[in-house]
Protein backbone atom coordinates (compact mmCIF):
# COMPACT_ATOMS: atom_id res chain seq x y z
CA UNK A 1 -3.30 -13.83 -2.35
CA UNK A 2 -6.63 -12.17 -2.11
CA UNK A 3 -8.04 -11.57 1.35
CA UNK A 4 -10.36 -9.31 0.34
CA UNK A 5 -12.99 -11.64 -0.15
CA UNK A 6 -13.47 -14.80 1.15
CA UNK A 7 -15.94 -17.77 0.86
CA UNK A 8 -19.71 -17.90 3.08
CA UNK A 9 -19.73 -14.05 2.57
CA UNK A 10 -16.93 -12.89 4.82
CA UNK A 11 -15.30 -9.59 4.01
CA UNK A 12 -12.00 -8.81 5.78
CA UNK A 13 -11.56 -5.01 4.11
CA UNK A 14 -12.51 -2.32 6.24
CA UNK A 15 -13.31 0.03 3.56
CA UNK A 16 -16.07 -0.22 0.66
CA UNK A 17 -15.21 1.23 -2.75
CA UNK A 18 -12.13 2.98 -1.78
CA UNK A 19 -13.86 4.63 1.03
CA UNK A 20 -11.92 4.92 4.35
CA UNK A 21 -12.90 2.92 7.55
CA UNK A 22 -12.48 6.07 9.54
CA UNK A 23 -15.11 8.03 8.03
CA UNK A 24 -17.80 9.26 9.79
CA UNK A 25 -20.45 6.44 9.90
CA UNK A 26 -24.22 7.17 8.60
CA UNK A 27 -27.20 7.91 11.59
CA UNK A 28 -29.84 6.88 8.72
CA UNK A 29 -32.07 5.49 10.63
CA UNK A 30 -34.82 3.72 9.42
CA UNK A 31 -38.47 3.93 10.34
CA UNK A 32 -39.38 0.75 9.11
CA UNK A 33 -39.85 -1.88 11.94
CA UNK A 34 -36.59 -2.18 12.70
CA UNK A 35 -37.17 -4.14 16.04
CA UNK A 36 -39.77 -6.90 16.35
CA UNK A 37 -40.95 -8.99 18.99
CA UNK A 38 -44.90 -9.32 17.82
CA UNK A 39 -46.89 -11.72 16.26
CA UNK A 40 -47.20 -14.15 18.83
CA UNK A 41 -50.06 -16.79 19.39
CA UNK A 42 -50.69 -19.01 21.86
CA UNK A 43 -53.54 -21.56 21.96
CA UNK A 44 -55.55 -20.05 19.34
CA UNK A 45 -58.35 -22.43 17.11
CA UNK A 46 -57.73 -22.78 13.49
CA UNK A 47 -59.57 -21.77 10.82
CA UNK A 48 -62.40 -24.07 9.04
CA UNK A 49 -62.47 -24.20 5.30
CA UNK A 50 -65.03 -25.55 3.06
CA UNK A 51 -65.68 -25.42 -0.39
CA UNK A 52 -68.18 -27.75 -2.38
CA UNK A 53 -71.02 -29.75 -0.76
CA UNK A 54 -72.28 -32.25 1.46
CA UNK A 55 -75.45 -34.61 -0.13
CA UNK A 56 -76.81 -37.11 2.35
CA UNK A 57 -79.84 -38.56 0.38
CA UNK A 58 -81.27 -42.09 1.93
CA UNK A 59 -83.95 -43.46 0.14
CA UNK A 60 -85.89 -46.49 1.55
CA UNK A 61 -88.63 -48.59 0.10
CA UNK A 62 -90.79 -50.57 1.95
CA UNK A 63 -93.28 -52.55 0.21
CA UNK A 64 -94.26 -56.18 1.99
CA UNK A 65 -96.78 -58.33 0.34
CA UNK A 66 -98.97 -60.82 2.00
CA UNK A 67 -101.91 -62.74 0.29
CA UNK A 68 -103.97 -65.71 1.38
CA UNK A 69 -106.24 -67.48 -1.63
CA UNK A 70 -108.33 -70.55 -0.61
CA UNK A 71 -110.24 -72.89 -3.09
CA UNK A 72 -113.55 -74.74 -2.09
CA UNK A 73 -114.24 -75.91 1.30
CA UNK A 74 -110.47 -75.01 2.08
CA UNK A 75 -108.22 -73.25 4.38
CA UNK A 76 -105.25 -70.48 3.30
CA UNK A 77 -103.48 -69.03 6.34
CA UNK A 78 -100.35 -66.62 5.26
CA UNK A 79 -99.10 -64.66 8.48
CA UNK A 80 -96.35 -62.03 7.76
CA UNK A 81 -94.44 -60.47 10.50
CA UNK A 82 -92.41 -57.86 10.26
CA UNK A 83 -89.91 -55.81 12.76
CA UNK A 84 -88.02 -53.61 11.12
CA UNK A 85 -85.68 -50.99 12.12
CA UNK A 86 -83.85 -48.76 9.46
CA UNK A 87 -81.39 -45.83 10.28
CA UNK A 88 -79.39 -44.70 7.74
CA UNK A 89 -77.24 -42.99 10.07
CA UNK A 90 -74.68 -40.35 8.52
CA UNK A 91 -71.79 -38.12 9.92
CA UNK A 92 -70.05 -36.57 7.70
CA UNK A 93 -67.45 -33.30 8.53
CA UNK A 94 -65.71 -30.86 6.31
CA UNK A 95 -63.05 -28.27 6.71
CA UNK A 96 -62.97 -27.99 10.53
CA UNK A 97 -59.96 -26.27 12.38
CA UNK A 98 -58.67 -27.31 15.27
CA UNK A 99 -59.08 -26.45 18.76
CA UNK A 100 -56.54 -24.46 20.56
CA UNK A 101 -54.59 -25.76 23.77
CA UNK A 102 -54.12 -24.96 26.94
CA UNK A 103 -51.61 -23.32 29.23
CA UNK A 104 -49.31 -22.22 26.31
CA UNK A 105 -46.74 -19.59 26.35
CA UNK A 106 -45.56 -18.10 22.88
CA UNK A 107 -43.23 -14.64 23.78
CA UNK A 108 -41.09 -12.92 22.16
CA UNK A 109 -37.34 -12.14 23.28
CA UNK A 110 -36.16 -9.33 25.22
CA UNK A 111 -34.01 -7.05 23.11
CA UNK A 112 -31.15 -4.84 24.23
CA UNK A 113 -30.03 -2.67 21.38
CA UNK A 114 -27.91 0.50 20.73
CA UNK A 115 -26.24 2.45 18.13
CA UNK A 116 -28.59 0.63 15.21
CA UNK A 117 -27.44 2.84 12.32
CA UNK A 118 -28.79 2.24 8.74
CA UNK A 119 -31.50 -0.02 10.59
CA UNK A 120 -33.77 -1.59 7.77
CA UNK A 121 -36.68 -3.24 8.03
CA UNK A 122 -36.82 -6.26 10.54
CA UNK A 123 -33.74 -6.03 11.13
CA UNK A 124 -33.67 -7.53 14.81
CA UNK A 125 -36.86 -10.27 14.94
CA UNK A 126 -37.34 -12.22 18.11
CA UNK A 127 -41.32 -13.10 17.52
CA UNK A 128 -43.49 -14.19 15.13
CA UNK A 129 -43.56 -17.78 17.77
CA UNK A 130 -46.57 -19.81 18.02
CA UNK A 131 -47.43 -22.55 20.88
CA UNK A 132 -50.58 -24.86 21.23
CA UNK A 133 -52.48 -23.53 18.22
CA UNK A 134 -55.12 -25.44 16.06
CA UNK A 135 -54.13 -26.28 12.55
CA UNK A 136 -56.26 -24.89 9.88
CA UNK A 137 -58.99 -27.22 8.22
CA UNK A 138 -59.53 -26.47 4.50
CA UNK A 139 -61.76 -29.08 2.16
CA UNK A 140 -62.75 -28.31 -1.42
CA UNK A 141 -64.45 -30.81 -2.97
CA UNK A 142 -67.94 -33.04 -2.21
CA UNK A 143 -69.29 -35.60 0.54
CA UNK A 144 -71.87 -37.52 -0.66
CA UNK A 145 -73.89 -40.46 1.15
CA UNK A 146 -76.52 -42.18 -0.66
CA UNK A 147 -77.36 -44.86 0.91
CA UNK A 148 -80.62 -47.19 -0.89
CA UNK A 149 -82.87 -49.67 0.95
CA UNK A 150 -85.71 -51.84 -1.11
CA UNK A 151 -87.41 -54.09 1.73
CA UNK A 152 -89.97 -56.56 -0.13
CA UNK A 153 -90.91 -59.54 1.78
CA UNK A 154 -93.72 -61.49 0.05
CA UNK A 155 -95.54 -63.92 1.89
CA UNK A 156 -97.99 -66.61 0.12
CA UNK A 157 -100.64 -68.82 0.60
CA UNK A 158 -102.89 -70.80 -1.89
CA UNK A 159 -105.23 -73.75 -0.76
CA UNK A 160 -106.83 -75.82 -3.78
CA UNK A 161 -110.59 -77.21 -2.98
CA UNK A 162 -110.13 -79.33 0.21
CA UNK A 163 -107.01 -78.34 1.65
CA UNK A 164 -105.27 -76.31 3.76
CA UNK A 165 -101.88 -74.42 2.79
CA UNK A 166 -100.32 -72.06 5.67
CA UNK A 167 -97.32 -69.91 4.74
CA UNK A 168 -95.50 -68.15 7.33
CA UNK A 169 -93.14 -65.36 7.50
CA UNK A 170 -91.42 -63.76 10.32
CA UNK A 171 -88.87 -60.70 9.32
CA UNK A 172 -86.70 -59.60 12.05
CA UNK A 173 -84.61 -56.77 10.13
CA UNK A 174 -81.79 -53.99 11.43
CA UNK A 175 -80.23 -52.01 8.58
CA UNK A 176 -78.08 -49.55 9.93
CA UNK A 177 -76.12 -48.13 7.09
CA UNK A 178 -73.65 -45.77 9.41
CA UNK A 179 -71.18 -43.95 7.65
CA UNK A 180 -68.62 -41.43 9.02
CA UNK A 181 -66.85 -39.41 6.78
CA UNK A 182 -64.28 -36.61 7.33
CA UNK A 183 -62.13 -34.55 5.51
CA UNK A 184 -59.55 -31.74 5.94
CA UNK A 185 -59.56 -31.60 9.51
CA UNK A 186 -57.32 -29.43 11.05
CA UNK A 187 -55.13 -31.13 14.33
CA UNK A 188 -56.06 -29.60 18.31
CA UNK A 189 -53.55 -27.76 19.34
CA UNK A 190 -51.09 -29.52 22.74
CA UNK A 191 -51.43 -28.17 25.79
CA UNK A 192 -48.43 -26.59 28.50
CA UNK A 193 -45.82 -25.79 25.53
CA UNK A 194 -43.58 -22.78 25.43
CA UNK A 195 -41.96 -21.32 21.93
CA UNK A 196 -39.71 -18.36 23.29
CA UNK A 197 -37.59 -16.00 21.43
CA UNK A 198 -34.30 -15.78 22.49
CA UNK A 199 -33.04 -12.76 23.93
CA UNK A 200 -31.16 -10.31 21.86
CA UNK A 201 -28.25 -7.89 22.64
CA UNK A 202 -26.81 -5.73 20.28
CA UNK A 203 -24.42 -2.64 20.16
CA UNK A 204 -24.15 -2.49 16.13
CA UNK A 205 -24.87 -1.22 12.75
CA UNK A 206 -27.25 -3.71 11.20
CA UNK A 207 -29.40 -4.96 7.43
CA UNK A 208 -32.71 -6.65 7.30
CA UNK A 209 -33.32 -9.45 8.83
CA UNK A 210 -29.97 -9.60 11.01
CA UNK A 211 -30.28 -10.96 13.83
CA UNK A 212 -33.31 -13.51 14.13
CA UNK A 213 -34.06 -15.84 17.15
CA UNK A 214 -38.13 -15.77 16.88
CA UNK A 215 -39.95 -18.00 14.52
CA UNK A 216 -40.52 -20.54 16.55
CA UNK A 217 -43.42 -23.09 17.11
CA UNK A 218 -44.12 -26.01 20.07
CA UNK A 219 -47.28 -28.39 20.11
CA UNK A 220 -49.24 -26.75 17.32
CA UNK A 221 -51.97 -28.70 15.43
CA UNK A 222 -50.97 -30.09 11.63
CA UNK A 223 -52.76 -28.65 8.72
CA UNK A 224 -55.83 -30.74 7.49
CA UNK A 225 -55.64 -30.71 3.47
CA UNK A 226 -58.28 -32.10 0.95
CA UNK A 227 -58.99 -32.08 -2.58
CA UNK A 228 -61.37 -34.39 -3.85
CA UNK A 229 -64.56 -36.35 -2.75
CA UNK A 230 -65.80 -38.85 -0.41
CA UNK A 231 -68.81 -41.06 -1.69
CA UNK A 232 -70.30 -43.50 0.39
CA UNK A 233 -73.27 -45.24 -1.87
CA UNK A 234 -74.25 -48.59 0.28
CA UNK A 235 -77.26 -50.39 -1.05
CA UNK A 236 -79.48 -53.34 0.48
CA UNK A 237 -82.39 -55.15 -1.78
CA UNK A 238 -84.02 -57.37 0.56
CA UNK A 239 -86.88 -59.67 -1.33
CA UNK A 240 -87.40 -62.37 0.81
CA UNK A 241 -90.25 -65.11 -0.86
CA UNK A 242 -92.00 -67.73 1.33
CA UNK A 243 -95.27 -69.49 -0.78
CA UNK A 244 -97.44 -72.26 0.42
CA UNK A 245 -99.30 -74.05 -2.54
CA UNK A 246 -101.82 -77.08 -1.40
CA UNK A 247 -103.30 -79.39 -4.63
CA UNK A 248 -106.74 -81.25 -3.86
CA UNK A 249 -106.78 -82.57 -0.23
CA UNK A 250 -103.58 -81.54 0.37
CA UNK A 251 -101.75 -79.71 3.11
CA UNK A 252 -98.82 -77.18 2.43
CA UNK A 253 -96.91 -75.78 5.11
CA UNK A 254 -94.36 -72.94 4.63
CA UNK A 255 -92.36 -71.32 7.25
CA UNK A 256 -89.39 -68.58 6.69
CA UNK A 257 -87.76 -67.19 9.53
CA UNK A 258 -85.19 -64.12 8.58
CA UNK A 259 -83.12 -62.33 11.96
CA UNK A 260 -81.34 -59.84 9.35
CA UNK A 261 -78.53 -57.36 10.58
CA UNK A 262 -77.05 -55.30 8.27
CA UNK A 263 -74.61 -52.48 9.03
CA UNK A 264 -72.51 -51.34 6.22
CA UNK A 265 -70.72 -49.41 8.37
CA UNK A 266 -67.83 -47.09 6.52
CA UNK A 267 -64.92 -44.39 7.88
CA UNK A 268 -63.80 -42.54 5.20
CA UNK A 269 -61.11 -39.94 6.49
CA UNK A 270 -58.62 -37.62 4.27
CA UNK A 271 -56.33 -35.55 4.49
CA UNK A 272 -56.41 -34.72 8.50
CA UNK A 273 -53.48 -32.93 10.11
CA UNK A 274 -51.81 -34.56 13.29
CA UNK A 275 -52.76 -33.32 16.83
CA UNK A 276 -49.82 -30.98 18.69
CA UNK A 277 -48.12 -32.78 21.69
CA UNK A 278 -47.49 -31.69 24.67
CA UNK A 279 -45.42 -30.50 26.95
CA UNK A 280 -42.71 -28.75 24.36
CA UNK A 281 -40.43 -26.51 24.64
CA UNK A 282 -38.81 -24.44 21.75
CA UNK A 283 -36.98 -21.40 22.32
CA UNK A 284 -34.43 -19.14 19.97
CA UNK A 285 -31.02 -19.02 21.52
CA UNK A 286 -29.79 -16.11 23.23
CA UNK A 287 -27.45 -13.84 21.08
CA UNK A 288 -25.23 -11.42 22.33
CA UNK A 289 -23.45 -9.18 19.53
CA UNK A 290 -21.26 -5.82 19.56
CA UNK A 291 -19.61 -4.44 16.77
CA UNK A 292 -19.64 -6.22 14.19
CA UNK A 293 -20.32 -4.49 10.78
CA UNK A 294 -20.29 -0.97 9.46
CA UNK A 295 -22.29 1.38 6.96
CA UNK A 296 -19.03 1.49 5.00
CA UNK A 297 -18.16 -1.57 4.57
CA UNK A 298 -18.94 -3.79 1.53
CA UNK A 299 -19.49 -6.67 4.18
CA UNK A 300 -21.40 -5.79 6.55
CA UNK A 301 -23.72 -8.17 7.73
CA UNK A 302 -26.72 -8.99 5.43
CA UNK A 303 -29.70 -10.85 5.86
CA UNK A 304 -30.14 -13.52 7.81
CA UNK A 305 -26.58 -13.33 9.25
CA UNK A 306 -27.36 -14.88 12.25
CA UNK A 307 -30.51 -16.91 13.11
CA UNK A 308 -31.09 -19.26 16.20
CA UNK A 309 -34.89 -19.51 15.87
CA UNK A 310 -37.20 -21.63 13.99
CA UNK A 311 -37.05 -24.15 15.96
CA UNK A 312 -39.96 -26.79 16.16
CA UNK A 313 -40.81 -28.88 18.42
CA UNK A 314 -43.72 -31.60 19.50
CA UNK A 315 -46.12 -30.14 16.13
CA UNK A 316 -48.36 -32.53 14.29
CA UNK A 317 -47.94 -33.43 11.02
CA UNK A 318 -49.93 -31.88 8.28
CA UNK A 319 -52.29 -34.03 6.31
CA UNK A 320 -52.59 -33.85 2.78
CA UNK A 321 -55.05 -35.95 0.32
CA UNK A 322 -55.62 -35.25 -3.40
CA UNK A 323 -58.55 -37.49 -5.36
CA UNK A 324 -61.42 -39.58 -3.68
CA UNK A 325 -62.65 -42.29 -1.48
CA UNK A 326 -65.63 -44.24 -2.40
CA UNK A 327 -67.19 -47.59 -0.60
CA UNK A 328 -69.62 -48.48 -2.39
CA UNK A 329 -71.19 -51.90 -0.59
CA UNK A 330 -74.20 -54.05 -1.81
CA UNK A 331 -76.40 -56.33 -0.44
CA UNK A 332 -78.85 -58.44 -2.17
CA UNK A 333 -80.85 -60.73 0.22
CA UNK A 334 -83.38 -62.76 -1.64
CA UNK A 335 -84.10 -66.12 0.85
CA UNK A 336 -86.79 -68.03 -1.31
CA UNK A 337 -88.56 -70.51 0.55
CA UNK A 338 -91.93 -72.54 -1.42
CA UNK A 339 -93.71 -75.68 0.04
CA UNK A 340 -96.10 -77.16 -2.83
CA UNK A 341 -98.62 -80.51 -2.32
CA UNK A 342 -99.92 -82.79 -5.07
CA UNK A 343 -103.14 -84.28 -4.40
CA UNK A 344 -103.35 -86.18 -1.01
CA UNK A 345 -100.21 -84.89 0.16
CA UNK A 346 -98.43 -83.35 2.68
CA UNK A 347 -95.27 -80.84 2.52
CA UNK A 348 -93.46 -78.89 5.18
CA UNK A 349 -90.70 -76.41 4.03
CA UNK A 350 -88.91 -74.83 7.33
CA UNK A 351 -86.32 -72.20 6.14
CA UNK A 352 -84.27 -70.39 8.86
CA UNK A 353 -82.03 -67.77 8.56
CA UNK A 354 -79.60 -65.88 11.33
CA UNK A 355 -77.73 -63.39 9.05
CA UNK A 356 -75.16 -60.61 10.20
CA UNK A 357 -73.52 -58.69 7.09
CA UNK A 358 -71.18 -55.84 8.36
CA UNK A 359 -68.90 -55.04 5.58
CA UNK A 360 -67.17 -52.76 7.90
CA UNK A 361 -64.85 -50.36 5.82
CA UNK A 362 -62.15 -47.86 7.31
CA UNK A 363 -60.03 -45.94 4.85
CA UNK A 364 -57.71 -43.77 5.47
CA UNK A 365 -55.34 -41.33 3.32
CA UNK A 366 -53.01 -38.52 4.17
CA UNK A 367 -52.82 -38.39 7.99
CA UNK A 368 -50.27 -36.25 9.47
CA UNK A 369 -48.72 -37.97 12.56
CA UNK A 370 -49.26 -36.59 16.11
CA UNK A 371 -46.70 -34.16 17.52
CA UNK A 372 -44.66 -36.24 20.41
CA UNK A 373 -44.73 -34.75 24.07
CA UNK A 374 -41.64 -33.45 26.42
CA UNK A 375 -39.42 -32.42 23.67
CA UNK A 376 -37.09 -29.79 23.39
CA UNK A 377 -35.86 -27.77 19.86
CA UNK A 378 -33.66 -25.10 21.04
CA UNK A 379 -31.50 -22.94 19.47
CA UNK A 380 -27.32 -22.56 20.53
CA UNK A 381 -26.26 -19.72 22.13
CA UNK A 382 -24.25 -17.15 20.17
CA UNK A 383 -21.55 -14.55 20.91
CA UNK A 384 -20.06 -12.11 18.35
CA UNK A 385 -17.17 -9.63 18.86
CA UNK A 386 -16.21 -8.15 15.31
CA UNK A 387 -14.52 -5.37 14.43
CA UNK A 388 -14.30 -3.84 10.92
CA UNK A 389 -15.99 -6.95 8.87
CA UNK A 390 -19.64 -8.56 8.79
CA UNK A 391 -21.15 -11.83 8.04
CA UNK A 392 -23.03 -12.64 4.63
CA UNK A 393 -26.49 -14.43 4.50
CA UNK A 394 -27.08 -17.07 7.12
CA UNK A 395 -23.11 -16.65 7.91
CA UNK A 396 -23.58 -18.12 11.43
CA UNK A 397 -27.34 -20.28 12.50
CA UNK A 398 -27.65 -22.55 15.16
CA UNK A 399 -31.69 -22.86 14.62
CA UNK A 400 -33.81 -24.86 12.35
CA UNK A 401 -33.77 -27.79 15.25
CA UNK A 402 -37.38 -29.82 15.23
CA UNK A 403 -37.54 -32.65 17.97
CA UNK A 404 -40.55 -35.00 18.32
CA UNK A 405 -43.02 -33.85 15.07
CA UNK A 406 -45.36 -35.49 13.69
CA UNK A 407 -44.76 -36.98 9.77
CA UNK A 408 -46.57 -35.24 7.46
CA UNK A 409 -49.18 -37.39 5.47
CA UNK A 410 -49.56 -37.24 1.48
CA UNK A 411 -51.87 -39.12 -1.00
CA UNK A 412 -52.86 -38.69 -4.11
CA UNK A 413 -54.84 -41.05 -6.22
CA UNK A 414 -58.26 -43.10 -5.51
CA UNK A 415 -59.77 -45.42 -2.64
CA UNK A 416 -61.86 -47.82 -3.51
CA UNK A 417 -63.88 -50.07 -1.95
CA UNK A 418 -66.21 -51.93 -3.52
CA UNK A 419 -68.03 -54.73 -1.09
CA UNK A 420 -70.96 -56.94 -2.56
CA UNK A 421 -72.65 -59.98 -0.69
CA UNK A 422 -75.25 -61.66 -2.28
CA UNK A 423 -77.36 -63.95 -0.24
CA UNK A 424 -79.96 -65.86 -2.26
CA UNK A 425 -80.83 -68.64 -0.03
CA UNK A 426 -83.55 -71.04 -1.57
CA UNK A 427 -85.69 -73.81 -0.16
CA UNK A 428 -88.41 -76.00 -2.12
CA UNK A 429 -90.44 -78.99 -1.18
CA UNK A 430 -92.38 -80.49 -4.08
CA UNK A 431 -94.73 -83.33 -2.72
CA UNK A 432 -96.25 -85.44 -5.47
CA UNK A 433 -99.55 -87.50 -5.18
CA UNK A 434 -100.11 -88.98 -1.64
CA UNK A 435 -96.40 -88.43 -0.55
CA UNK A 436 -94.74 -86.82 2.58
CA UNK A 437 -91.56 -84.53 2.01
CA UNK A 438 -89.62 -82.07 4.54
CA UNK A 439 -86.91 -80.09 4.01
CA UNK A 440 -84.84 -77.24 5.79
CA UNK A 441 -82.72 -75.35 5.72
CA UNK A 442 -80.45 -72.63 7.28
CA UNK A 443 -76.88 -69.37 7.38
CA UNK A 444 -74.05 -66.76 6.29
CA UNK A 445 -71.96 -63.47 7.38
CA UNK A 446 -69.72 -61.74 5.68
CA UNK A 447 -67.09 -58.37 6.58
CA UNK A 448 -64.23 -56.16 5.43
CA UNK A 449 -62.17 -53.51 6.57
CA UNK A 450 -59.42 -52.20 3.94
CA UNK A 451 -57.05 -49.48 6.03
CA UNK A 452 -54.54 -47.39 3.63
CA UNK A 453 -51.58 -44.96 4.48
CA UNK A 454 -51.63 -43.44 7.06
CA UNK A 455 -48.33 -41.65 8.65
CA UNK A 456 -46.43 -42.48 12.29
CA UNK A 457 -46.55 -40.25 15.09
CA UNK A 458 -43.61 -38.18 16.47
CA UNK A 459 -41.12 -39.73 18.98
CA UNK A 460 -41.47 -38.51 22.91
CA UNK A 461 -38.42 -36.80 24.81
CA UNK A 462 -36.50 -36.14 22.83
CA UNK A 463 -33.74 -33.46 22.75
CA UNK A 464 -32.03 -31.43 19.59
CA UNK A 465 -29.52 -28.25 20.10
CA UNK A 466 -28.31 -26.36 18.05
CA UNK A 467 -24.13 -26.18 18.77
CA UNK A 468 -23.01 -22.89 20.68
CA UNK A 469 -20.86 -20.56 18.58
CA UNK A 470 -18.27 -18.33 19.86
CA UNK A 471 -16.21 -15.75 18.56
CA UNK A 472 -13.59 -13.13 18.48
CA UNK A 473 -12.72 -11.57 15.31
CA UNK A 474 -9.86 -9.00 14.69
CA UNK A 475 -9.48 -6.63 12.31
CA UNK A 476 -8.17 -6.82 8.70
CA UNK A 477 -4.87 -5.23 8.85
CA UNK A 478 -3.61 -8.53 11.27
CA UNK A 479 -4.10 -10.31 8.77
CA UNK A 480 -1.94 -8.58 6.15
CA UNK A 481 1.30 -10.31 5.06
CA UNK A 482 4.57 -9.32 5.36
């Protein structure tokens, strides 16, 4: 049987090559950052990225027509009223980090170490932790709003000889036209969380990368993602047509009464990385390790060999989207309302219209979930005794734990909303000779709101540890049989 090498990366000779284990052992040192605690953050913003453009181009035309034409010895009255109030209102956002938290604490472990011979580089790293930060916004791509308004209300009145034809219009008209739109937005970082490094205490001959407990992140902002465009294009062609037309001796009377609200409102959000929770705690277990390994030996301990960091806890979910989101709602409003009067006649055509269009629209595509708050990620505690053999890569971790994240959020394809309302309300009275007619008439609304994928947020309190490892090894020559 061949004890010499084992599975996982366990050595159990105490010699490499043929050398003896009683040689003198190397004092190599290293000068390359053999101990590190650094890189720390703690409530820092993230970084805005944009690439591409943002077009907001409204265009509104506003052209109302009134005319009055009377015949002999006649009367034409057309009044046209109009209050109008058009807005066009647009926010649209891009590539925005994060804010950083408050009250954070991100520090690295205190180290203990002695007789570190053949140190290489990193060899014990307890930082590199981050707590509270804001995730990084990036956005390459285009936001475009073009929003289109044609307001044409035409009013008319035409009296023949004798007779009288009034034609009135009254316009009271809101187009609002709001549109949010934001993209690649990174999360705010949590506030109050804590990723630690565990302590570290060594008394042994150690690779790169040995002994790791930093790493680790609490309540940090997700990533905010996007690759594509937004395109919000909302038009409204408003034409509404009232006429009055009085024959010989005749009397025409037109009235058209229009309370209009339109609001195509639309929020149009991709790729937007999860806020950080709160109140986390993640922390790199304490390791305590003493002669384990040797320059000698073919197994001494290699990368990696023992980790108990990156741990995560309470972090929002990044937010990825990859294509475009487009709304792109119509309105055509054309109320026609006409009154017309033979000879010796008499027509009345009332029209009335109370009209709210909305065609609300909120899309949504690769949300990262919120971070949850008051959870815990740490890594076990670990104690090492060797003597004469090492640990391969990742031989012994307890770390890696994440409690209460956020989901991360991933689309890619199109969203597409396409909302249309047509209202083309008509009214006609036709009075032949020395007849009475009277119609009216009156109506409408219409909305929509689409939603699409976004991702659930991270639990709260909740607790994940890694498992406490102990051991005692003894040297190879126990082991031998007889």
């Amino acid at each position: 049987m061949d004890f010499w090498r084992l599975s996982d990366g366990i050595h159990l000779h105490n010699g490499w090559q043929g050398v003896p284990a009683s040689s003198s052992p190397s004092t190599d040192y290293s000068p390359h950052t053999t101990i590190d605690t650094g890189d720390n953050s703690a409530g820092n913003g993230g970084d805005g990225y944009f690439f591409g453009s943002l077009v907001n181009a409204p265009v509104v035309i506003y052209a109302p027509i009134n005319i009055a034409i009377a015949g002999y010895n006649s009367t034409a009255d057309a009044n046209q009223s109009n209050v109008v109030q058009i807005d066009q209102s647009a926010t649209q956002i891009a590539g925005v980090g994060g804010d950083g938290g408050n009250g954070n604490t991100s520090i690295g472990g205190n180290v203990t170490a002695s007789g570190l011979g053949s140190g290489d580089s990193g060899a014990i790293s307890t930082g590199a932790n981050q707590a509270g930060n804001g995730g990084e916004g990036f956005f390459y791509g285009s936001i475009v709003n073009a929003s289109f308004v044609l307001y044409e209300p035409i009013n008319i009145a035409v009296a023949g000889p004798n007779s009288s034809a009034h034609a009135e219009q009254t316009n009271n008209v809101g187009i609002d036209q709001s549109v949010v739109q934001m993209a690649g937005i990174g999360g705010n970082g949590g506030d109050g969380n804590a990723a630690l490094g565990g302590d570290v205490s060594s008394a042994s001959g150690s690779g790169s990368g040995v002994i790791d407990t930093g790493g680790n992140s609490a309540g940090n902002g997700g990533d905010g993602t996007f690759f594509g465009s937004l395109v919000n294009a909302p038009a409204v062609i408003y034409m509404p047509i009232n006429i009055a037309i009085a024959g010989y001796n005749s009397t025409a009377d037109a009235h058209q009464t229009n309370d209009v609200s339109f609001d195509q409102s639309a929020i149009q959000i991709a790729g937007i990385g999860g806020d950080g929770g709160n109140g986390n705690a993640s922390i790199g277990g304490s390791i305590a390790a003493s002669g384990f390994g040797n320059e000698y030996s073919h197994g001494w301990p290699n990368s990696d060999a023992i980790s108990s960091g990156s741990n995560q806890a309470g972090n929002g979910g990044n937010g990825f989207f990859h294509g475009s989101i487009s709304n792109t709602s119509y309105i055509l409003y054309d109320p026609i309302n006409i009154a017309m009067a033979g000879n010796n006649s008499s027509t009345h055509a009332d029209q009335m219209n109370n009209v709210d269009i909305n065609q609300s629209v909120v899309q949504m595509a690769g949300i990262g979930g919120n971070g949850g708050f008051g959870n815990a990620a740490l890594g076990g505690n670990i104690n090492l005794f060797a003597s004469g053999f090492g640990f391969g890569s990742d031989a012994v971790n307890t770390g890696h734990n994440g409690a209460g994240n956020g989901g991360g959020g991933l689309s890619s394809g199109n969203i597409f909303d396409a909302s249309h309302a047509i209202y083309a309300a008509i009214n006609i009275a036709v009075a032949g000779y020395n007849s009475l007619i009277d119609p009216h008439q009156s109506g409408n609304v219409q909305s929509a709101t689409p939603v699409g994928s976004p991702v659930g947020d991270g639990d709260h309190a909740n607790l994940v540890l890694g498992g406490d490892v102990a051991s005692h090894s003894l040297p190879d020559h126990h082991l031998l049989l007889g």
